[in-house]
N, C-alpha and C. Protein backbone atom coordinates (compact mmCIF):
# COMPACT_ATOMS: atom_id res chain seq x y z
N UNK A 1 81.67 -10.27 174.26
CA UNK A 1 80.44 -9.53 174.07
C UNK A 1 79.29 -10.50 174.28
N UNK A 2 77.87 -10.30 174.88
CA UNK A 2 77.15 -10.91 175.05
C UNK A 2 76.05 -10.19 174.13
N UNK A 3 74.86 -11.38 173.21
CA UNK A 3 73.38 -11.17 172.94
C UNK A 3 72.72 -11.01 174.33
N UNK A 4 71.32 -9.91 173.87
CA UNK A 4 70.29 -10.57 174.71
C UNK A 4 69.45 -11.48 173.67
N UNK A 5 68.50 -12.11 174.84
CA UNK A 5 67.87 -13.66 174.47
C UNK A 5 67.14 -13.51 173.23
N UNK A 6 67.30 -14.04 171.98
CA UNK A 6 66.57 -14.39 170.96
C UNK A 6 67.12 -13.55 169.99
N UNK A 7 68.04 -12.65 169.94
CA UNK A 7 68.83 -11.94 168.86
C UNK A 7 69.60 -11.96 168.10
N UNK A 8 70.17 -13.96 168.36
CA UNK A 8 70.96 -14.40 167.31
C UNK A 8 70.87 -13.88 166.08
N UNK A 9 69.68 -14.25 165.18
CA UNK A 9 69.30 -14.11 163.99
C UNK A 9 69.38 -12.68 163.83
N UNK A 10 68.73 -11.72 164.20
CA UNK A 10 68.91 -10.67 164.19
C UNK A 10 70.68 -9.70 163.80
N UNK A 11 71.75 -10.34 165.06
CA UNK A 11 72.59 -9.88 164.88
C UNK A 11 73.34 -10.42 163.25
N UNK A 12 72.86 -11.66 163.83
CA UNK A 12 73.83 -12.52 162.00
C UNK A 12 72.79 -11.73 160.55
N UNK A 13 71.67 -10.83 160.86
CA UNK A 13 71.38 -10.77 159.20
C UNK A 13 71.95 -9.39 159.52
N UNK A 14 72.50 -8.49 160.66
CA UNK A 14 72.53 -7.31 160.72
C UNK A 14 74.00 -6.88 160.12
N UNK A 15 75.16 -8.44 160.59
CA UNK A 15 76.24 -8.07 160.03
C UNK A 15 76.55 -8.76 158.80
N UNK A 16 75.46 -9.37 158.13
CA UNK A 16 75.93 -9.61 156.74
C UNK A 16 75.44 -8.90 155.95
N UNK A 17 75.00 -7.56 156.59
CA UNK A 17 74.60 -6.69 155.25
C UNK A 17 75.62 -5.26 156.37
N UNK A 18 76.70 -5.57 156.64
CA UNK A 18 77.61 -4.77 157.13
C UNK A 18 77.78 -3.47 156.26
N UNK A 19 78.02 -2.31 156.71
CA UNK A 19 77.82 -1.07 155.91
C UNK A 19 78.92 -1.26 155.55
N UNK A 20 79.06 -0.71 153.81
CA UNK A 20 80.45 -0.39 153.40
C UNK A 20 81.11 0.49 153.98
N UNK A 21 80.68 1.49 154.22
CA UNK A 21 81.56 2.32 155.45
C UNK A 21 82.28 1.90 156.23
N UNK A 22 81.32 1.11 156.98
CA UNK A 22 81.87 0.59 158.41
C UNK A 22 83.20 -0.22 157.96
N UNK A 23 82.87 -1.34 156.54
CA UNK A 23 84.11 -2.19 156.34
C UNK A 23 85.27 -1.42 156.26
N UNK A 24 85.13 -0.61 155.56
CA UNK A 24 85.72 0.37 155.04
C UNK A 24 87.20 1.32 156.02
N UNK A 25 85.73 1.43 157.60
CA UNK A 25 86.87 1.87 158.02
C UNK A 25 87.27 0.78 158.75
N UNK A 26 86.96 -0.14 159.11
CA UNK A 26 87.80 -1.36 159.98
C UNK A 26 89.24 -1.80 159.27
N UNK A 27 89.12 -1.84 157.74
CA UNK A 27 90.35 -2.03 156.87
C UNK A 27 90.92 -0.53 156.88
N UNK A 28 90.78 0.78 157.29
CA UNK A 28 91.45 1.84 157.22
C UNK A 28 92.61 1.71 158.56
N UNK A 29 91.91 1.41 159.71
CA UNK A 29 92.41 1.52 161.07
C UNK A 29 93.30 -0.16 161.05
N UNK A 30 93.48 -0.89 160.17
CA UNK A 30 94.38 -1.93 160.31
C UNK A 30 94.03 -3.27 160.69
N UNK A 31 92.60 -3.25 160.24
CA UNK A 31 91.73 -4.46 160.70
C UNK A 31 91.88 -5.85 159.53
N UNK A 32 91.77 -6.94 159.65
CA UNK A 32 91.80 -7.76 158.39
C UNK A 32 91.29 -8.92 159.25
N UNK A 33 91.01 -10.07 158.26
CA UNK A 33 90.35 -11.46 159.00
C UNK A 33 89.69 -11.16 159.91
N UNK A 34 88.58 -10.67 159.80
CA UNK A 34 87.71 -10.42 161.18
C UNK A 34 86.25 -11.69 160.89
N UNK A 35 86.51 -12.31 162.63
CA UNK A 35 85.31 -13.39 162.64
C UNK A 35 85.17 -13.37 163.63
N UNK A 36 83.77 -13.50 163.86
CA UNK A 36 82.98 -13.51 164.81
C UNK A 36 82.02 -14.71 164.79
N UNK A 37 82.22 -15.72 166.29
CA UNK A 37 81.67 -16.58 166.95
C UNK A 37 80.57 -16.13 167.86
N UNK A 38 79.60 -17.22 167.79
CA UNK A 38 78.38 -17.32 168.58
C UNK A 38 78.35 -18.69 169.71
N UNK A 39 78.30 -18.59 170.92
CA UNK A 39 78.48 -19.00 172.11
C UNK A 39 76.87 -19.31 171.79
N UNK A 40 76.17 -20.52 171.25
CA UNK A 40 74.72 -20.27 171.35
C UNK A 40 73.87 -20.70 172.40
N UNK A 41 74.75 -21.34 173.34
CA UNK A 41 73.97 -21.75 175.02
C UNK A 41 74.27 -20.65 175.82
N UNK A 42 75.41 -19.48 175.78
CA UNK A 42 75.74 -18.62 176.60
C UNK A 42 75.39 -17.27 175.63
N UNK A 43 75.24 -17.05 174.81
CA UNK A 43 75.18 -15.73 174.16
C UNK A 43 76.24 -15.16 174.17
N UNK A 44 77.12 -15.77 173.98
CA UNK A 44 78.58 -14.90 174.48
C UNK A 44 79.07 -14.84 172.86
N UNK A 45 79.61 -13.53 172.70
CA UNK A 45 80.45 -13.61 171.42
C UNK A 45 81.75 -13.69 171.41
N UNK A 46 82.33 -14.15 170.75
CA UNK A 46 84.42 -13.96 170.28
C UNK A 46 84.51 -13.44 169.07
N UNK A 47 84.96 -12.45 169.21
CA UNK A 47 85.65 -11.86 167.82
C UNK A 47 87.40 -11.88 167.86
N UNK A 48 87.51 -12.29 166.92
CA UNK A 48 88.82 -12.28 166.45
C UNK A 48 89.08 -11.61 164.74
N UNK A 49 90.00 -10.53 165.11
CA UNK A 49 90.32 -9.81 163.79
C UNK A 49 92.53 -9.38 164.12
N UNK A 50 93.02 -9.69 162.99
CA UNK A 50 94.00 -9.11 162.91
C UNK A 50 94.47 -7.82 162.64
N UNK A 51 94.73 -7.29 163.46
CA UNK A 51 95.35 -5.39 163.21
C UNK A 51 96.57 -5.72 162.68
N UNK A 52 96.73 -4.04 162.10
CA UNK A 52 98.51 -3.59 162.08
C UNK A 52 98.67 -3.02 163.22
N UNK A 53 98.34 -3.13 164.61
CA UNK A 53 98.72 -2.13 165.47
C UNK A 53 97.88 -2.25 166.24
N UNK A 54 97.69 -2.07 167.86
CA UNK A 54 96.59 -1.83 168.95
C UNK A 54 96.24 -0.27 168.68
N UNK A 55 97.77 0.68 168.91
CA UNK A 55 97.05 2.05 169.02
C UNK A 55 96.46 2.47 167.76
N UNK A 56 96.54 2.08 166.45
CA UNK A 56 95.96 2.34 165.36
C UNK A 56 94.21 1.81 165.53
N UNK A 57 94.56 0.70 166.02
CA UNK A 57 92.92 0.16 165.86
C UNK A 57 92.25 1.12 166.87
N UNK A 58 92.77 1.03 168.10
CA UNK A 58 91.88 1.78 169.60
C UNK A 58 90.95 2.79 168.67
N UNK A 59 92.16 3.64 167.89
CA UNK A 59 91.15 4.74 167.44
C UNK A 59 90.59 4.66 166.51
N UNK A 60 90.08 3.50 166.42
CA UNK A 60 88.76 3.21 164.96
C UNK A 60 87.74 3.82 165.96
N UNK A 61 87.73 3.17 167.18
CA UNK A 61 86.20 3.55 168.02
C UNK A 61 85.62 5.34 168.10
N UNK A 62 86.52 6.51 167.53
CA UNK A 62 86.99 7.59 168.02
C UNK A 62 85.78 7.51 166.15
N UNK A 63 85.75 7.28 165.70
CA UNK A 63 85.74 7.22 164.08
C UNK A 63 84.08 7.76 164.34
N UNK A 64 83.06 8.29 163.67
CA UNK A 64 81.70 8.73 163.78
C UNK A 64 80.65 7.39 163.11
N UNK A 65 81.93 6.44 162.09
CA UNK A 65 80.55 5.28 161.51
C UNK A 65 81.01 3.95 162.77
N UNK A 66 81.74 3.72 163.00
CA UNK A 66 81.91 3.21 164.52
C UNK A 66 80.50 3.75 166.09
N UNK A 67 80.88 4.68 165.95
CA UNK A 67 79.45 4.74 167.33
C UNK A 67 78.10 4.88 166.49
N UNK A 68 78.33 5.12 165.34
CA UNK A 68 76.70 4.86 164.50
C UNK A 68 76.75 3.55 164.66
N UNK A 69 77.74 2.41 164.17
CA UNK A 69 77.30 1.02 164.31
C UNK A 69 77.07 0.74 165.82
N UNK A 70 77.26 1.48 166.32
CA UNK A 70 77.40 1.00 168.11
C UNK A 70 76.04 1.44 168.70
N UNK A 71 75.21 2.12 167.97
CA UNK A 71 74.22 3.06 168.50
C UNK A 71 73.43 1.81 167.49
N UNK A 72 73.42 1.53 166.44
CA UNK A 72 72.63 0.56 165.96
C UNK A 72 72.48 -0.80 166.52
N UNK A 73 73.46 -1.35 166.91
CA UNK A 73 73.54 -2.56 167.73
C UNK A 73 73.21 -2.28 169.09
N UNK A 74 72.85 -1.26 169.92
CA UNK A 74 72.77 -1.27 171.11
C UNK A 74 71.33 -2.12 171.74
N UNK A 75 70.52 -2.07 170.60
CA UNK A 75 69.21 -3.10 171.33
C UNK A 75 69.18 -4.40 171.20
N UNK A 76 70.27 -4.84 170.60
CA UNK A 76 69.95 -6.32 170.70
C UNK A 76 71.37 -6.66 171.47
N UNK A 77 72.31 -6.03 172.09
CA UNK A 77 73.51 -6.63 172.78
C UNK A 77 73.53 -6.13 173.68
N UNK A 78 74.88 -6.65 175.36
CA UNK A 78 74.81 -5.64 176.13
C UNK A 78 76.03 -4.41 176.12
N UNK A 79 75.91 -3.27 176.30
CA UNK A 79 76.30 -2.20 176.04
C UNK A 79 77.00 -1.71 177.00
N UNK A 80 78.12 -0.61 177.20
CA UNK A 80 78.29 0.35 178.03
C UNK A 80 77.43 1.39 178.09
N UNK A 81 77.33 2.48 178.85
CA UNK A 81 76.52 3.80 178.69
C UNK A 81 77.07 4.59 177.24
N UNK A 82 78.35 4.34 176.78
CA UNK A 82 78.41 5.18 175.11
C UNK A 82 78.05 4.36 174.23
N UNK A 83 77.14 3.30 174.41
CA UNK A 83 76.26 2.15 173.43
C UNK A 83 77.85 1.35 172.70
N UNK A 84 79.10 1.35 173.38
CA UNK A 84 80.14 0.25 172.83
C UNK A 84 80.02 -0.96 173.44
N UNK A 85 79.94 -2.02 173.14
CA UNK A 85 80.30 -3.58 173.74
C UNK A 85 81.00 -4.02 174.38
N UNK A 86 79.93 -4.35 175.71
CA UNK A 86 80.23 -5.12 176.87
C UNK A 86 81.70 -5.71 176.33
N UNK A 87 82.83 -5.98 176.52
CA UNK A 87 83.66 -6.96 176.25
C UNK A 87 84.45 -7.17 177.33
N UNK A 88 85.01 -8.57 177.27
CA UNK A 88 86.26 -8.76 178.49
C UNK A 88 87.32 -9.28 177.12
N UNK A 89 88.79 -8.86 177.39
CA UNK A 89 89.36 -9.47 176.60
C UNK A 89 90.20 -10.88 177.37
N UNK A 90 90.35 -11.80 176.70
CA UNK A 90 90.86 -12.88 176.86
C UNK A 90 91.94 -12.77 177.03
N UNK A 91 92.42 -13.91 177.88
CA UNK A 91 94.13 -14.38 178.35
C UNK A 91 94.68 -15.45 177.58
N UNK A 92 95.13 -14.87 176.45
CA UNK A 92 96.11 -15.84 175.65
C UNK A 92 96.78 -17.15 176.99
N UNK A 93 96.05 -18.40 176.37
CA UNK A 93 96.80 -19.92 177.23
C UNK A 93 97.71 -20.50 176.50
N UNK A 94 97.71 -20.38 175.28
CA UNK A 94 98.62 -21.38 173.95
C UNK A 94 98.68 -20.60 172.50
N UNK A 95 99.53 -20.82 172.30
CA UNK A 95 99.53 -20.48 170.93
C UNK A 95 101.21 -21.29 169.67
N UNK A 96 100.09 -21.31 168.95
CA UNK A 96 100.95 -22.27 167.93
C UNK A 96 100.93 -22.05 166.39
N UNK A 97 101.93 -21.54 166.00
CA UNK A 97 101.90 -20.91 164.35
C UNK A 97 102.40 -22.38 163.73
């Protein structure tokens, strides 16, 4: 996911006052350890959160406080046309438990 320019601050006070809802449903749909990195020369974000499941999570986005948070974040990030986040997902290179 990418910021636009100067919205760091913005996004970091927007998700530490995260709606209980929203937490609410991210832990309903199988979400846990969720963190989110700031790329602060590229604006680029990484989130990393652990599910119980891909098809359980997919349909958090289907959820109505999901595109409210998506419709709230749409001016300070870049967006698709249904206001969800730009994302590319990454190619696992290594991994080591």
């Amino acid at each position: 996911m990418k910021l636009y320019k100067g919205m760091e601050e913005e996004y970091e006070k927007r998700h530490n006052a995260l709606w209980e809802e929203m937490k609410d449903m991210i832990h309903e749909y199988g979400g846990k350890n969720y963190t989110i990195f700031l790329d602060k020369e590229t604006l680029t974000l990484f989130g990393y959160i652990e599910i119980e499941s891909e098809e359980k999570w997919s349909e958090s986005a289907d959820t109505e406080v999901c595109r409210k948070w998506w419709d709230y974040m749409a001016d300070i990030m870049e967006t698709n046309p249904d206001n969800s986040p730009v994302s590319v997902d990454l190619v696992k290179v290594f991994h080591l438990d």
